[in-house]
Protein backbone atom coordinates (compact mmCIF):
# COMPACT_ATOMS: atom_id res chain seq x y z
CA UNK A 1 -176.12 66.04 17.71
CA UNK A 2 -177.54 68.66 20.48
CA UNK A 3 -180.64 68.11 21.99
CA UNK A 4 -182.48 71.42 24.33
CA UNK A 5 -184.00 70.50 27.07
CA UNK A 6 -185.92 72.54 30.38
CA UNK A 7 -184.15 72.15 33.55
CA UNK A 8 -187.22 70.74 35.22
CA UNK A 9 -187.28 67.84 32.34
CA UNK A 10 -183.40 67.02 33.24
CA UNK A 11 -184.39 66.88 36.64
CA UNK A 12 -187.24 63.85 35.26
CA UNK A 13 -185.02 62.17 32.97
CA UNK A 14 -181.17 62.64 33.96
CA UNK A 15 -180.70 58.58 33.78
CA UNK A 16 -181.92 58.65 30.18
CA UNK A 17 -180.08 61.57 29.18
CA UNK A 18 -176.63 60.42 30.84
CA UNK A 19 -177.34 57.17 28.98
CA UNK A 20 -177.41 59.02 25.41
CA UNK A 21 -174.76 60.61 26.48
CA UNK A 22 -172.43 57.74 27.10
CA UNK A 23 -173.73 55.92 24.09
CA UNK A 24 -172.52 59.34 21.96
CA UNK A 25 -176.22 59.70 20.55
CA UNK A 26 -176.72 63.22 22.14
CA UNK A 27 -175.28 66.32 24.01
CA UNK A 28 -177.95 68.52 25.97
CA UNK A 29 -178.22 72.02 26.15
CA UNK A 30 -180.29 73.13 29.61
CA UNK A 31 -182.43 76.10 29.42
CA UNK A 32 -184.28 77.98 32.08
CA UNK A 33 -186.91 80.29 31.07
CA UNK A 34 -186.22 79.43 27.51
CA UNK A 35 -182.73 81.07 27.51
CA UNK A 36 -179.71 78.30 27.21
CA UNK A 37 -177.62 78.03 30.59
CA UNK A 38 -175.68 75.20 30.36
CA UNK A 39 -174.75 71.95 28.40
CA UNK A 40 -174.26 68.71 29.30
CA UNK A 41 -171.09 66.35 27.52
CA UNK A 42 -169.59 63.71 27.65
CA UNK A 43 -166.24 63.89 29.62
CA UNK A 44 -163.74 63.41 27.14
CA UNK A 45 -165.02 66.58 25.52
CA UNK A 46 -165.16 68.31 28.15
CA UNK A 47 -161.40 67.34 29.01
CA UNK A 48 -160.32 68.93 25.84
CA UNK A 49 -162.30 72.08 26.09
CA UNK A 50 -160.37 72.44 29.38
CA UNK A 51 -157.04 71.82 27.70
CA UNK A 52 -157.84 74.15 24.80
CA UNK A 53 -159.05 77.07 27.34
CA UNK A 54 -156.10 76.12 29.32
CA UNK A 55 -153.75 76.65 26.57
CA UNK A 56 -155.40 79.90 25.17
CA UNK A 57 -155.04 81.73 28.62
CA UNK A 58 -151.45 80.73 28.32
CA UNK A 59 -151.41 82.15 25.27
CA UNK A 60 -152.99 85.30 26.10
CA UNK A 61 -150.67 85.62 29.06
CA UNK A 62 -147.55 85.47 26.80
CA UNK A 63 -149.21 88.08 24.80
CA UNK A 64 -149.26 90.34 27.90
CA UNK A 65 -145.87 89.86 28.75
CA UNK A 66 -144.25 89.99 25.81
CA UNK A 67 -146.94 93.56 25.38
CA UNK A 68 -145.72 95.20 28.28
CA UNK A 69 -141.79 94.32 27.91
CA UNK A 70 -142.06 96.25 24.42
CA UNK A 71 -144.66 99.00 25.06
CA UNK A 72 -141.46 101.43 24.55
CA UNK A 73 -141.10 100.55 21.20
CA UNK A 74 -143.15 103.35 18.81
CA UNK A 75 -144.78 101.17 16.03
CA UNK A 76 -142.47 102.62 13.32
CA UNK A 77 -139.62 100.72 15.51
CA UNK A 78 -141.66 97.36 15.13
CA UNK A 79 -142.99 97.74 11.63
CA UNK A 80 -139.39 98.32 10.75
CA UNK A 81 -138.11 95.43 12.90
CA UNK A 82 -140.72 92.90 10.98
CA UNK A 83 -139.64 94.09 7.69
CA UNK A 84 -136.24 93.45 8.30
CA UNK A 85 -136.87 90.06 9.70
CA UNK A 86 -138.91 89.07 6.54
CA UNK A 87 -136.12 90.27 4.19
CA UNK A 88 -133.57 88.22 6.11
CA UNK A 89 -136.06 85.00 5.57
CA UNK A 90 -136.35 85.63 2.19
CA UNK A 91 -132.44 85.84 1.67
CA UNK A 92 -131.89 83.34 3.87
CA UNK A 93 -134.92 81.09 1.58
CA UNK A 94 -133.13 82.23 -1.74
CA UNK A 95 -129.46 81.27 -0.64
CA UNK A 96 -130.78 77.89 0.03
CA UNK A 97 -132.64 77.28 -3.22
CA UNK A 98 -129.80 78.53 -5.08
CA UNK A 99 -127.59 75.68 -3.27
CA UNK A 100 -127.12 72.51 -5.45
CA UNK A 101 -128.08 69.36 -3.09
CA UNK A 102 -125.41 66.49 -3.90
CA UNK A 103 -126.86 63.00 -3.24
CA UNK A 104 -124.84 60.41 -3.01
């Protein structure tokens, strides 16, 4: 459960609210001026929003690459492509069903 809080009152309290914290009652969300600026979790979480955000830039680097080595393609070319590569799935799917399995 999230709990707001000023940022003068975390100042006054930060031993309490590190104490909810570890005992996994509470996460904090700090706001100055009454607009939310930053939250306060407990590590583990934190660890995987890091490996989440790590692995989305990743992604989104892969994305660029593989982007710019096909930006020569028109999208006729890939639309094309991708229906061909679905109909060779599907034939590839049927031939397979269509095999007897032998058990021994």
């Amino acid at each position: 459960m999230s709990k707001r809080i000023d940022v003068k009152q975390v100042k006054l309290e930060l031993d309490e609210i590190i104490s909810e914290i570890r005992m996994g009652r509470e996460y904090f969300i700090i706001e100055q001026d009454g607009e939310s600026v930053a939250a306060i979790i407990p590590v583990k979480m934190y660890e995987v929003f890091r490996s989440w955000d790590e692995n989305r830039r990743e992604l989104e680097r892969i994305i660029r690459e593989i982007h710019e080595q096909n930006r020569h393609f028109s999208s006729e070319e890939i639309e094309r492509d991708i229906q061909e590569a679905i109909e060779a799935v599907r034939r590839e799917e049927m031939s397979r069903a269509s095999v007897p399995i032998l058990k021994e």
